[in-house]
N, C-alpha and C. Protein backbone atom coordinates (compact mmCIF):
# COMPACT_ATOMS: atom_id res chain seq x y z
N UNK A 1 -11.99 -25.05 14.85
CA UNK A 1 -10.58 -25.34 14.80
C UNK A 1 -10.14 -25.63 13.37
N UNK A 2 -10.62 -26.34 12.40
CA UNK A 2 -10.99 -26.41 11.24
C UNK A 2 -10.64 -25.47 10.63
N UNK A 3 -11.06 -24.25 10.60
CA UNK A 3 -11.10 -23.11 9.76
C UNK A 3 -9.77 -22.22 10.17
N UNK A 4 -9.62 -22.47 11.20
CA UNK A 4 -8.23 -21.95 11.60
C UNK A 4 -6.92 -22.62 11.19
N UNK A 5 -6.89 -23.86 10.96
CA UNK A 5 -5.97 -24.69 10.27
C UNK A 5 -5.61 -24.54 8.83
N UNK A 6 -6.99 -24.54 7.58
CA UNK A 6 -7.23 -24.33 7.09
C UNK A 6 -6.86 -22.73 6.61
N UNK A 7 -6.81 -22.07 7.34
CA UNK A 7 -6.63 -20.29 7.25
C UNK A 7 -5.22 -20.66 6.40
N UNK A 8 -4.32 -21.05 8.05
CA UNK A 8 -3.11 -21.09 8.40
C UNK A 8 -2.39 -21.45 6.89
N UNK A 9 -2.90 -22.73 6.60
CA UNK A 9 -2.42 -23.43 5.01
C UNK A 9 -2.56 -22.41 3.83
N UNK A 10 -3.62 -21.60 3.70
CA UNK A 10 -3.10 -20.64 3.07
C UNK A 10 -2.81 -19.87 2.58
N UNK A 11 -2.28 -18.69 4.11
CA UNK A 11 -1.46 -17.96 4.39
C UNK A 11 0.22 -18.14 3.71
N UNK A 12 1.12 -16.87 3.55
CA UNK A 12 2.39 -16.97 3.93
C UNK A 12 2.77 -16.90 4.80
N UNK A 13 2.36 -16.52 5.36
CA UNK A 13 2.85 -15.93 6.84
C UNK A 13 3.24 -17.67 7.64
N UNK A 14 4.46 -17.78 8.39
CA UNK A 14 4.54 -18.54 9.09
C UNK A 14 6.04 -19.90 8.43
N UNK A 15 5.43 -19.55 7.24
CA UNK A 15 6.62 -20.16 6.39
C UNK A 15 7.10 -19.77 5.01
N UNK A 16 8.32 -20.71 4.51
CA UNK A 16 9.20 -20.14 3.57
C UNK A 16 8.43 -19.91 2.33
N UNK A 17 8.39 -18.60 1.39
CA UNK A 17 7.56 -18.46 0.49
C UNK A 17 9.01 -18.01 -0.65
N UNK A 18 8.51 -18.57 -2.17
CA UNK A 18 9.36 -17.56 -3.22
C UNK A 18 8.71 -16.33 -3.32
N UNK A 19 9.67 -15.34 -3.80
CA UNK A 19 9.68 -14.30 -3.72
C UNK A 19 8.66 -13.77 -5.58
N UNK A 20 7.62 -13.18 -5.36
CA UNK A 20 7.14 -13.14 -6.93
C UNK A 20 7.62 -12.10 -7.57
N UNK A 21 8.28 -12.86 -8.94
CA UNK A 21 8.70 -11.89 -9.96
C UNK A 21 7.87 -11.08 -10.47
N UNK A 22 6.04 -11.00 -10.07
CA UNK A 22 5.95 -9.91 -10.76
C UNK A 22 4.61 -9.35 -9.90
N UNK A 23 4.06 -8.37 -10.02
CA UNK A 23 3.01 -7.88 -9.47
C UNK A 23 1.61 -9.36 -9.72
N UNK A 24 1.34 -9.23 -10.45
CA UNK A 24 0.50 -10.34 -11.03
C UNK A 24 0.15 -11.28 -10.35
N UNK A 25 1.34 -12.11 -10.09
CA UNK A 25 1.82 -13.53 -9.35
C UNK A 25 1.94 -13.19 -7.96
N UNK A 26 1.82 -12.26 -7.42
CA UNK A 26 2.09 -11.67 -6.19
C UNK A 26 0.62 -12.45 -5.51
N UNK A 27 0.67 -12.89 -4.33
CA UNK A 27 -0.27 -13.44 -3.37
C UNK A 27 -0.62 -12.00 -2.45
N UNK A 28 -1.51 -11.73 -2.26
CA UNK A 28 -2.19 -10.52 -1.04
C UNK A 28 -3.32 -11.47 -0.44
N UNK A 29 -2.33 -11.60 1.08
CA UNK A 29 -3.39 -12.39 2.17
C UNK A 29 -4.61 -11.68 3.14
N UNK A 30 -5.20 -12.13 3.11
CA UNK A 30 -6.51 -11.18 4.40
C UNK A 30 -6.22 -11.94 5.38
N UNK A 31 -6.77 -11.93 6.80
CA UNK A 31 -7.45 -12.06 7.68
C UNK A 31 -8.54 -11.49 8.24
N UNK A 32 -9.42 -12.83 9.01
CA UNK A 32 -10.11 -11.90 9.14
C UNK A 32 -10.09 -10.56 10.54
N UNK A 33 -10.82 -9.70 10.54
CA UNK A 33 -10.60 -8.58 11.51
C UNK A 33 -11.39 -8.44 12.66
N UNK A 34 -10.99 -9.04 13.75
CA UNK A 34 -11.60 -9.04 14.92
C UNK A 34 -12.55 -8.15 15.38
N UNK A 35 -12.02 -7.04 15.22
CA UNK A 35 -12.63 -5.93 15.30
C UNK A 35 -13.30 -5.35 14.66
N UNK A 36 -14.37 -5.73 13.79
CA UNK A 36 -14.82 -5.46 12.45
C UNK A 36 -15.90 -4.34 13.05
N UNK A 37 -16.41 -4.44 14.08
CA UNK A 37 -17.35 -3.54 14.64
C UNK A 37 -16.64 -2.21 15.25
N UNK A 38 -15.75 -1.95 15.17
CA UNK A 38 -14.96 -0.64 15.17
C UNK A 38 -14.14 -0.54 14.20
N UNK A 39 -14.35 1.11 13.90
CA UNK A 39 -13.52 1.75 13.80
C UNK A 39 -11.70 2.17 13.33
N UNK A 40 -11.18 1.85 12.86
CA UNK A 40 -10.08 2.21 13.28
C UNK A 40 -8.87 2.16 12.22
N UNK A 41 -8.19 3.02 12.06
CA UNK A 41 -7.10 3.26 10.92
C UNK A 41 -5.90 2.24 10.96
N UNK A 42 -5.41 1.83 9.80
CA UNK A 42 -4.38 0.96 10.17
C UNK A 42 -3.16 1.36 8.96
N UNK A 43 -2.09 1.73 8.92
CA UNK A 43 -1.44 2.66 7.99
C UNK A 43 -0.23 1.33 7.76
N UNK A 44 0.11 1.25 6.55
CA UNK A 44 0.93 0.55 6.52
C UNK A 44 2.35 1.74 4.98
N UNK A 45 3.51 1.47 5.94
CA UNK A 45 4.58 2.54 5.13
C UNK A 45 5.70 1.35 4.52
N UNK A 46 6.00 1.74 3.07
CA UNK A 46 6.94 1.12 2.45
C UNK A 46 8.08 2.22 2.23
N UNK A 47 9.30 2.16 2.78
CA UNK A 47 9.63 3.37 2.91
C UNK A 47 10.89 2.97 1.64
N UNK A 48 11.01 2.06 0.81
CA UNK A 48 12.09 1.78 0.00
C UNK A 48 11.09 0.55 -1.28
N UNK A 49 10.37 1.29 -1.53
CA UNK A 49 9.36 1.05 -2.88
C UNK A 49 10.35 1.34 -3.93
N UNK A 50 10.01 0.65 -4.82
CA UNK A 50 10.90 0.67 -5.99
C UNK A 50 10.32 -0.38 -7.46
N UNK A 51 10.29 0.49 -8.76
CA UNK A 51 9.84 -0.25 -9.68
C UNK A 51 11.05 0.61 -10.57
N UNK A 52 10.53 0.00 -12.32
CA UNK A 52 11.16 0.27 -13.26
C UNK A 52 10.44 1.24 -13.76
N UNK A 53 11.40 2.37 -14.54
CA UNK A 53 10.88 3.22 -15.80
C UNK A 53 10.52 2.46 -17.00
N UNK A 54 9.50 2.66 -17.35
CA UNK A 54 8.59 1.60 -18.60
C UNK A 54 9.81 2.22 -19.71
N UNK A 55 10.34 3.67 -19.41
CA UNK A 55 10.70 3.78 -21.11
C UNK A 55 12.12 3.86 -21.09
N UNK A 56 13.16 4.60 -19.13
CA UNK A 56 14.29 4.41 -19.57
C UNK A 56 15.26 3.04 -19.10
N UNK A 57 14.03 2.26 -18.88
CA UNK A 57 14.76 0.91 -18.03
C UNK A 57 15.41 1.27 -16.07
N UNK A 58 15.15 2.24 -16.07
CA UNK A 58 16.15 3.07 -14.88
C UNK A 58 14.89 2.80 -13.58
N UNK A 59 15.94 2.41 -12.02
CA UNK A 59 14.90 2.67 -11.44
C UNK A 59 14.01 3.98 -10.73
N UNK A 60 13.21 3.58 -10.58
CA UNK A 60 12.24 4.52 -9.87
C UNK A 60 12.25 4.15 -8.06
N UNK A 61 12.10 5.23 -6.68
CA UNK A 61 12.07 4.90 -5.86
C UNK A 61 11.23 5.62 -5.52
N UNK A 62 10.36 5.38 -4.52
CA UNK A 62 9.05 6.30 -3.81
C UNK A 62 8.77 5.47 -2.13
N UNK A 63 8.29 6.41 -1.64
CA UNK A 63 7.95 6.05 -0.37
C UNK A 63 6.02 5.93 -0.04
N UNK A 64 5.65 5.02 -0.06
CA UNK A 64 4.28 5.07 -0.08
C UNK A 64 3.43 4.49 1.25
N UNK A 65 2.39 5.22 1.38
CA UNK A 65 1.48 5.07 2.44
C UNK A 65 0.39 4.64 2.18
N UNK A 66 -0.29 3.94 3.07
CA UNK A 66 -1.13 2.71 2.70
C UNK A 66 -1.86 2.86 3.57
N UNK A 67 -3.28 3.95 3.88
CA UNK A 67 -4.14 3.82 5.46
C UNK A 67 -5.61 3.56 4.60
N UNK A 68 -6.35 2.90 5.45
CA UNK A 68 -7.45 1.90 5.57
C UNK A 68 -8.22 2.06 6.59
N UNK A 69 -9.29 1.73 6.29
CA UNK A 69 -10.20 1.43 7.64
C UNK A 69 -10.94 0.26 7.34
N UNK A 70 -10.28 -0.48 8.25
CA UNK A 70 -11.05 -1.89 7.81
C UNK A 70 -11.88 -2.23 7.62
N UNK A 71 -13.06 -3.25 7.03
CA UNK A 71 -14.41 -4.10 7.50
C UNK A 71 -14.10 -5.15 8.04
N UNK A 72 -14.54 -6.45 6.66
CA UNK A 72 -14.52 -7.77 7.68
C UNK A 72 -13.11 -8.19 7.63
N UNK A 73 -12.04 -7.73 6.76
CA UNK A 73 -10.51 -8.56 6.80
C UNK A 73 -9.47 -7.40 7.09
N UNK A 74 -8.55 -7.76 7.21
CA UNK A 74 -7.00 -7.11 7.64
C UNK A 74 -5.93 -7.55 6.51
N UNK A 75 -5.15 -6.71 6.17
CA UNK A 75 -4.02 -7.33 5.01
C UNK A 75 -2.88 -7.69 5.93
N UNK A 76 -2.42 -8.70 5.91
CA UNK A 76 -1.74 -9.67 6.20
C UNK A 76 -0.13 -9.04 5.73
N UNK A 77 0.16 -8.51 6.59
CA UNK A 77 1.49 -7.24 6.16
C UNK A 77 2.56 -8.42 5.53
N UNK A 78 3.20 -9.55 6.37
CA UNK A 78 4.36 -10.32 5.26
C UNK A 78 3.47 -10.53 3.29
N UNK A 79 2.43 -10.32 3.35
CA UNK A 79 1.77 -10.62 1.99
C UNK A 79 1.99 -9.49 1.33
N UNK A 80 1.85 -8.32 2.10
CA UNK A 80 2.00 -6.50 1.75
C UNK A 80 3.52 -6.97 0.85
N UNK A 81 4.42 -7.19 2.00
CA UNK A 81 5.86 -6.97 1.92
C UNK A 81 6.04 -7.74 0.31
N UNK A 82 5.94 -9.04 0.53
CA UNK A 82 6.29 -9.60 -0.69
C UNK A 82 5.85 -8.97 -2.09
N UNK A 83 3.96 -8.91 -2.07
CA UNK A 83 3.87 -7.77 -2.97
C UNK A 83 4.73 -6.55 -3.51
N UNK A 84 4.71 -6.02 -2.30
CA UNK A 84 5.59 -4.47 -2.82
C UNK A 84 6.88 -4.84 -3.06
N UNK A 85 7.34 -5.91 -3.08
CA UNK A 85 8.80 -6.25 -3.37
C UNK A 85 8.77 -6.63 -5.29
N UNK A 86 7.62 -7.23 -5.79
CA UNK A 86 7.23 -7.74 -6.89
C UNK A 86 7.39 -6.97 -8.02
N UNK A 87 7.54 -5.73 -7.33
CA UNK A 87 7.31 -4.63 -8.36
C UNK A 87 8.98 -3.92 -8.66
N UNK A 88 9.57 -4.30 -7.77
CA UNK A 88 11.37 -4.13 -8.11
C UNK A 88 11.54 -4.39 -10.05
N UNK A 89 11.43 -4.82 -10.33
CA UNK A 89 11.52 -5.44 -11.64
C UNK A 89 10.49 -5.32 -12.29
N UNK A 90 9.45 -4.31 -12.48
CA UNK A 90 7.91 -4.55 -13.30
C UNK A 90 8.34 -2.73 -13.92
N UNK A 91 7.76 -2.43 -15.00
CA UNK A 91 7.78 -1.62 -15.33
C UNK A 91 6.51 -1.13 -16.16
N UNK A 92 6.37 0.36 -15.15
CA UNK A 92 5.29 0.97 -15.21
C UNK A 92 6.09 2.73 -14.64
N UNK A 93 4.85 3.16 -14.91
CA UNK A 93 5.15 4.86 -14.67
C UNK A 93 4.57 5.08 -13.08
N UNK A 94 4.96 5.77 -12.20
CA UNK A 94 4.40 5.77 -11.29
C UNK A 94 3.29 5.89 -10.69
N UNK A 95 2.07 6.67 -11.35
CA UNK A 95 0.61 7.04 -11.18
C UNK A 95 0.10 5.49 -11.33
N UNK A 96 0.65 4.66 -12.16
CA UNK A 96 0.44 3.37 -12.46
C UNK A 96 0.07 2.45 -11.51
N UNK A 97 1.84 2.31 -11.11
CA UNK A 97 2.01 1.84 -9.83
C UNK A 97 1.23 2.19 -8.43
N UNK A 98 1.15 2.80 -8.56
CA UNK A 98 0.42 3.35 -7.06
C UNK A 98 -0.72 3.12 -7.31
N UNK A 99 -1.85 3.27 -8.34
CA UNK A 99 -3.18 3.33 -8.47
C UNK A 99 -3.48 1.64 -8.18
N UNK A 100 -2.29 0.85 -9.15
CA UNK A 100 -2.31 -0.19 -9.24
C UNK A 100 -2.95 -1.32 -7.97
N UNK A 101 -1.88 -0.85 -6.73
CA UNK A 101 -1.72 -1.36 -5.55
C UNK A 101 -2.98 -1.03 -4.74
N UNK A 102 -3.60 0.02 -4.86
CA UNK A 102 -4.42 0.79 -4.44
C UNK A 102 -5.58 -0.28 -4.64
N UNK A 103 -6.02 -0.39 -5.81
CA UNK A 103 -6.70 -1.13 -6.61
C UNK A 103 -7.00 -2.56 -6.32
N UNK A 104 -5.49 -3.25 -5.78
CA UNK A 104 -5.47 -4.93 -5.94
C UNK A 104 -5.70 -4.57 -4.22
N UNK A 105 -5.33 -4.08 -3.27
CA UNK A 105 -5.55 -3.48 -2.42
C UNK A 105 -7.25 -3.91 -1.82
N UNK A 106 -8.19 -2.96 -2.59
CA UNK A 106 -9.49 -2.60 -2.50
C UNK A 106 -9.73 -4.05 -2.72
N UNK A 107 -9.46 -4.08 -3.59
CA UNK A 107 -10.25 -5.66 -4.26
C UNK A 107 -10.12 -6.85 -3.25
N UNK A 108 -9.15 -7.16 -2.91
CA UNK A 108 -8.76 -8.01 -1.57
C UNK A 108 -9.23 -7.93 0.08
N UNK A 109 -9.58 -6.75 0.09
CA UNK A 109 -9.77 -6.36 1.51
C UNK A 109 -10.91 -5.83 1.76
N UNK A 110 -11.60 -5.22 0.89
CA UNK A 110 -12.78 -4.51 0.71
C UNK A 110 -13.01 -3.41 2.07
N UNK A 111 -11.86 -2.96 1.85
CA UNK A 111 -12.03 -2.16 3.12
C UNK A 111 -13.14 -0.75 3.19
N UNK A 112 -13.22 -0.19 4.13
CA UNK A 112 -14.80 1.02 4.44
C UNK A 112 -13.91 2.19 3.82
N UNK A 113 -12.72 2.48 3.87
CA UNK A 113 -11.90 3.21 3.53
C UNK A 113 -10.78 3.43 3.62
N UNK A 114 -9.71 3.55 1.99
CA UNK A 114 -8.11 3.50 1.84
C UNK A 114 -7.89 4.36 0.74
N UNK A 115 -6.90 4.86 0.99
CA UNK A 115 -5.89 6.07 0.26
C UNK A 115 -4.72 5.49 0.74
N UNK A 116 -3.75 5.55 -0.84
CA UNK A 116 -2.78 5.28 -0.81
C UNK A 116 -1.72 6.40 -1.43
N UNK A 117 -0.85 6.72 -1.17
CA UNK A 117 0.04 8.03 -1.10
C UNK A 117 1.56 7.45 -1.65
N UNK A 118 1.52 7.86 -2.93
CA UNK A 118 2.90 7.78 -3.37
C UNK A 118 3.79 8.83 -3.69
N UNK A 119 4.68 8.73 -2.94
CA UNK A 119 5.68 9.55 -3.33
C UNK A 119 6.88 9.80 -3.54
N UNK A 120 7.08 9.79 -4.66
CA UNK A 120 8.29 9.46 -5.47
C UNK A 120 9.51 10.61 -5.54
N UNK A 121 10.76 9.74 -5.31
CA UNK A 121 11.63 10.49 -5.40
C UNK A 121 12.43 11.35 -6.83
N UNK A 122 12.60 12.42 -6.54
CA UNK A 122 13.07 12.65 -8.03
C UNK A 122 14.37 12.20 -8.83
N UNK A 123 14.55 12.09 -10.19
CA UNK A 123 14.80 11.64 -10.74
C UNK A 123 14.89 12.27 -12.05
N UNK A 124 15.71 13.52 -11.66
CA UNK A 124 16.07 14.49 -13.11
C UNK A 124 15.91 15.55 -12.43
N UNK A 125 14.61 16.39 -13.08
CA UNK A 125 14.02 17.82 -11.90
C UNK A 125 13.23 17.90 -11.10
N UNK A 126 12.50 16.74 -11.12
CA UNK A 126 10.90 17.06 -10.57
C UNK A 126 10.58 15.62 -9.82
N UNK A 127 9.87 16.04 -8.05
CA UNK A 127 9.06 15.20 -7.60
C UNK A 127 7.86 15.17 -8.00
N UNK A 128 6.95 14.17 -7.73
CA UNK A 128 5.79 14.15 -7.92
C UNK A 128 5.32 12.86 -7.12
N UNK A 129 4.02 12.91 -6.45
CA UNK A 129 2.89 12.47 -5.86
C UNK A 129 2.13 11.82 -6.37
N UNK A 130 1.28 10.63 -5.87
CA UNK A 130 0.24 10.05 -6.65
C UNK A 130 -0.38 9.40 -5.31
N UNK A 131 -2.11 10.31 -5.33
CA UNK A 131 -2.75 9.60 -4.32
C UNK A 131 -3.98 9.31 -4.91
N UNK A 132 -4.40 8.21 -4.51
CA UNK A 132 -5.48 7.37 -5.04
C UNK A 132 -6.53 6.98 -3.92
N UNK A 133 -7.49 7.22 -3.86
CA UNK A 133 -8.88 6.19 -3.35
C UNK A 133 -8.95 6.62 -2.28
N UNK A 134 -9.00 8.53 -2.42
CA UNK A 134 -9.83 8.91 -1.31
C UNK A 134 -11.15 9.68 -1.24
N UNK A 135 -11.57 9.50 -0.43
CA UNK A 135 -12.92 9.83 -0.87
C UNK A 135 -13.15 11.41 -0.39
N UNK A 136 -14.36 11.71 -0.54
CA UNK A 136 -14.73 13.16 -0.15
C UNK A 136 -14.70 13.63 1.62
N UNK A 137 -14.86 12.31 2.62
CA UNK A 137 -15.24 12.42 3.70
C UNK A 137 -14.42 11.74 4.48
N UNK A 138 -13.02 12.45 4.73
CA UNK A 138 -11.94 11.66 5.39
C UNK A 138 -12.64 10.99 6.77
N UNK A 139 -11.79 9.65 6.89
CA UNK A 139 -12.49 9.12 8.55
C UNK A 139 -11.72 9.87 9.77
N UNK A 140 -12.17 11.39 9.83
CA UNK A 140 -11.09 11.43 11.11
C UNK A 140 -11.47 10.81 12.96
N UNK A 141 -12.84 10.31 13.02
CA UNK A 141 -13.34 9.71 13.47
C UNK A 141 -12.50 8.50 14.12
N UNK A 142 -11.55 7.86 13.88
CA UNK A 142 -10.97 6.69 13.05
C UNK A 142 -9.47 7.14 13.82
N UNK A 143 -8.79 8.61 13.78
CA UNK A 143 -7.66 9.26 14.12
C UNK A 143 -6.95 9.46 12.73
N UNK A 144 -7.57 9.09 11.54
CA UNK A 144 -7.10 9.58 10.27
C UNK A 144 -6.16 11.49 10.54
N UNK A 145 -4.55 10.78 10.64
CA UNK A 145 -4.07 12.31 10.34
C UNK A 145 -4.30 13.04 9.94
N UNK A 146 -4.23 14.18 10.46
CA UNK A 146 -4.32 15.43 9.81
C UNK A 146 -2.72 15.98 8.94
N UNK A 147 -2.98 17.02 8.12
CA UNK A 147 -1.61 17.39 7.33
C UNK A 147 -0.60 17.88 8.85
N UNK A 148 -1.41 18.53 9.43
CA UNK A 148 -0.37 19.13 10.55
C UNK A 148 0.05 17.88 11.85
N UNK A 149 0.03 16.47 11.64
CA UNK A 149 0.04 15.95 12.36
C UNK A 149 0.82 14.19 11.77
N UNK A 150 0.91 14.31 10.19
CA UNK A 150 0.91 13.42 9.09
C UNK A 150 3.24 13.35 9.34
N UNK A 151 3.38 12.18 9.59
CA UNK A 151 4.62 12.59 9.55
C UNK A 151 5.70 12.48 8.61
N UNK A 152 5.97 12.99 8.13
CA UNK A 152 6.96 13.31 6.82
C UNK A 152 8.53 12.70 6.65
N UNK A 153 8.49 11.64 6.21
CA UNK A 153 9.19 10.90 5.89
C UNK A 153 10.71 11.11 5.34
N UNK A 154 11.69 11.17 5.90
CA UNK A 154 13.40 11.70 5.20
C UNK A 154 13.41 11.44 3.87
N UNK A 155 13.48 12.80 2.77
CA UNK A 155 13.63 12.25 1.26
C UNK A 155 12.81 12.67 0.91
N UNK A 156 11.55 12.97 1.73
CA UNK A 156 10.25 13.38 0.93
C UNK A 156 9.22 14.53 1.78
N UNK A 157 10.52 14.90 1.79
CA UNK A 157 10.11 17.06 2.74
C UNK A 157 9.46 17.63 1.37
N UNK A 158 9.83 17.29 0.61
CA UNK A 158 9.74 19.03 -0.51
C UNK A 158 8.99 18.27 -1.52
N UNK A 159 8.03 16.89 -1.10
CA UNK A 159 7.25 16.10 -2.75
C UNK A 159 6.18 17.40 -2.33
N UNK A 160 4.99 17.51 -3.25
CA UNK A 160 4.15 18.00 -3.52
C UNK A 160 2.88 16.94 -3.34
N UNK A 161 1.88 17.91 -2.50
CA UNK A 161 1.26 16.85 -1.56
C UNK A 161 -0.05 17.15 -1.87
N UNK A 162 -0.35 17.40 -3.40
CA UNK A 162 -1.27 17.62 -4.09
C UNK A 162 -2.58 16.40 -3.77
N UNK A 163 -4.38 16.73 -3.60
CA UNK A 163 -5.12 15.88 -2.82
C UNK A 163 -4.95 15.41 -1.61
N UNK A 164 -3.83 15.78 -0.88
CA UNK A 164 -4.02 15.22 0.64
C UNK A 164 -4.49 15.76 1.22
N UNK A 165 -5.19 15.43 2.64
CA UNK A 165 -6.03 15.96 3.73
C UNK A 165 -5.04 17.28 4.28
């Protein structure tokens, strides 16, 4: 009972948190995953992602996908949210950003396997994509989508879906 109290304290989840001004300061919560002995994909979509252009101050918007296959913890989605909110105001180029998350991501969760899928809206002539941290041996095992089955998000019909399954 102990350790569950203890969890609870600290977690965000459950009560009022500030909002972090920056990626950095950003809190990413685990739990742990019940189910650690299966299997199983868990996709998490930010469908109104948004950072700064490092060089024209202007924002950037992308829609990004977040699938995993857990081990021993679960990301704690209000911790997701606040994170991906952190980055409203941080300025970086997008391959950045996305690798970034990808990255603080892995490190936190240590999950068996995650690819994260950014895709950014354009912003002059050109979309472009940024997927990170997949490996050679998709889990379709798991129900990891397939391209013909992956569902395509309003805004981001025509990105270029360069490295995806």
């Amino acid at each position: 009972m102990m350790a569950k109290k203890s969890l609870q304290k600290s977690l965000q989840l459950g009560r009022a948190v500030e909002w972090p001004d920056s990626p950095e300061k950003a809190q990413l919560d685990r739990v742990p995953n019940p189910q650690a002995d299966t299997n199983y994909l868990v996709r998490f979509t930010a469908p109104e992602f948004t950072s700064i252009c490092p060089v024209t101050g202007q924002p950037d918007f992308a829609h990004l996908m977040i699938d995993y296959v857990p081990g021993q913890w679960l990301l704690e989605s209000k911790s997701l949210k606040l994170y991906v909110a952190s980055f409203r105001n941080h300025g970086a180029f997008h391959e950045d950003c996305t690798v970034m998350i990808g990255k603080r991501i892995a490190a936190e969760i240590k999950p068996k396997w995650l690819r994260i899928g950014g895709y950014w809206y354009p912003r002059g002539a050109a979309s472009r994509s940024t997927c990170s941290g997949r490996p050679a041996n998709s889990p379709t095992a798991c129900g990891y989508p397939t391209r013909a089955s992956r569902p395509i998000a309003a805004g981001v019909r025509h990105a270029k879906r360069s490295g995806m399954a």
